[in-house]
Protein backbone atom coordinates (compact mmCIF):
# COMPACT_ATOMS: atom_id res chain seq x y z
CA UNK A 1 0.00 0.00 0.00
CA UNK A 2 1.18 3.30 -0.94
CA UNK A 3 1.14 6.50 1.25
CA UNK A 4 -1.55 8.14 -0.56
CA UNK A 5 -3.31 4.90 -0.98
CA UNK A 6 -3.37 4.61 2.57
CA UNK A 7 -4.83 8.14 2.81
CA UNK A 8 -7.96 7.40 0.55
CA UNK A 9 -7.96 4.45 2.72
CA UNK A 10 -8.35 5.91 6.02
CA UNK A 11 -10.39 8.84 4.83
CA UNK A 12 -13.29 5.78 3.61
CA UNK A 13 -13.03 4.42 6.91
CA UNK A 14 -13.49 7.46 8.92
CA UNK A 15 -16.54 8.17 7.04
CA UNK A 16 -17.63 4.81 8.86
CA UNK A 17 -17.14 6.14 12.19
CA UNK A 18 -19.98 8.83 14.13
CA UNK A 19 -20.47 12.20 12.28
CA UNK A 20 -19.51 13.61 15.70
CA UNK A 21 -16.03 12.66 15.41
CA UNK A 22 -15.22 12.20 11.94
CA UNK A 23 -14.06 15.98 11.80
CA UNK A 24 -11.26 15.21 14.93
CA UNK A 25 -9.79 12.27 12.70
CA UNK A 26 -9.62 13.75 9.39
CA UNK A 27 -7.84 16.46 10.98
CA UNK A 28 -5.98 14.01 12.70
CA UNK A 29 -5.17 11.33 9.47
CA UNK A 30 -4.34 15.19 6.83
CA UNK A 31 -1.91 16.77 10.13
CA UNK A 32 0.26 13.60 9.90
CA UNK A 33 0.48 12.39 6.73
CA UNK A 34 2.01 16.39 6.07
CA UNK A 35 3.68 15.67 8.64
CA UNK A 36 5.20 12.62 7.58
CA UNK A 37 5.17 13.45 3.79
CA UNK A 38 9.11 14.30 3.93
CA UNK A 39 9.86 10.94 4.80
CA UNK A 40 12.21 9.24 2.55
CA UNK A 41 13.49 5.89 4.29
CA UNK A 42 11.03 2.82 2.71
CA UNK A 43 11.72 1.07 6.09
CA UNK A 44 10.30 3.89 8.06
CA UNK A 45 7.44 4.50 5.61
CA UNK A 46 6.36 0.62 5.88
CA UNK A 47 6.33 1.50 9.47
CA UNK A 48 4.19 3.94 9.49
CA UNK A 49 1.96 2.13 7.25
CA UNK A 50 1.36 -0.75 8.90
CA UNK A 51 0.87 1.85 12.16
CA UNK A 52 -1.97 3.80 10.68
CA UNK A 53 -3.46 0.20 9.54
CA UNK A 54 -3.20 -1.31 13.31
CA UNK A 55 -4.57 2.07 14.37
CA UNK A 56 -7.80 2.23 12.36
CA UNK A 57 -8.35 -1.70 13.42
CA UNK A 58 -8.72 -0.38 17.14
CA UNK A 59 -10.67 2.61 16.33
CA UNK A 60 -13.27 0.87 14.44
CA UNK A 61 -12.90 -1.78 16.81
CA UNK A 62 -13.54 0.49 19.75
CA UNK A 63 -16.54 1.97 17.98
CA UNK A 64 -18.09 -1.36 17.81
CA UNK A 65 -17.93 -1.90 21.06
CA UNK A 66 -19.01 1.27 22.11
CA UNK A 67 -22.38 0.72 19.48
CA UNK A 68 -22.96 -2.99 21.04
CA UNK A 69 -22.77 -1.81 24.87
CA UNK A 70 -24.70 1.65 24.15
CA UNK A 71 -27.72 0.25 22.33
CA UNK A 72 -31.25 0.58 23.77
CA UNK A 73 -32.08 -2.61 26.18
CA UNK A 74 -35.70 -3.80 26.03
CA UNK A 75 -38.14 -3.19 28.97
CA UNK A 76 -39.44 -6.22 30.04
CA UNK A 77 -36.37 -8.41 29.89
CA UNK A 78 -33.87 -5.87 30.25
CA UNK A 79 -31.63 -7.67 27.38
CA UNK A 80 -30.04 -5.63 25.15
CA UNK A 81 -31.92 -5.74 21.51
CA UNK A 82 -29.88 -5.40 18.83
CA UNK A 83 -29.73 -2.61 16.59
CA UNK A 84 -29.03 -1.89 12.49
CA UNK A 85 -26.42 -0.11 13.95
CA UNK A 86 -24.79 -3.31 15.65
CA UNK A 87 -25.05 -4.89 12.23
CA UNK A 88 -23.71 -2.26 10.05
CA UNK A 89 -20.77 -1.84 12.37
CA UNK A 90 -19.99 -5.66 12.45
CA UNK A 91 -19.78 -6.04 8.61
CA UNK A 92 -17.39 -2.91 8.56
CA UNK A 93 -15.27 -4.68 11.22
CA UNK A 94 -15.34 -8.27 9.53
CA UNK A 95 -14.61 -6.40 6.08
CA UNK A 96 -11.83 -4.72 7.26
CA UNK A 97 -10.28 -7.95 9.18
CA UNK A 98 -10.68 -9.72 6.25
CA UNK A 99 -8.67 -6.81 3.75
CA UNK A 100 -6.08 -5.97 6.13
CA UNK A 101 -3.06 -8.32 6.42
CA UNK A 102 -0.46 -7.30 9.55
């Protein structure tokens, strides 16, 4: 994967992520990849790669998580009912775990 390949690729999957804090990680993903567009070492650059990858596993991990335990639980049995939400953001997670090779 290529810098700017990784770029697109994190700007898709932040689109994935709550409206409410998709504007904190774009800002996030554009300050370091100018950041980091000097780089010249393909070592380094493989590093960082596969660093932004593991990264956006855990983030769209964690927002899983937070979706599964934050969903509304029903009133007579008090078990948690599972949302669209809960589905969409399992089929992001499987088809990213199934793309990305660390």
């Amino acid at each position: 994967m290529t810098p700017v390949q990784l770029y697109r690729f994190l700007l898709r999957n932040i689109r994935k992520l709550p409206k409410e804090s998709q504007g904190h990680y774009k800002h996030y993903v554009r300050q370091n990849f100018n950041s980091h567009s000097d780089e010249t070492d393909p070592v380094r650059i493989h590093q960082i790669i596969d660093k932004a990858q593991e990264d956006m596993a855990w983030l769209l991990e964690k927002e899983l998580k937070r979706f599964l335990f934050s969903t509304k639980r029903s009133r007579r049995s008090k078990k948690r009912m599972p949302s669209m939400l809960d589905c969409k953001m399992f089929s992001i997670l499987n088809e990213y775990k199934s793309i990305a090779v660390f």
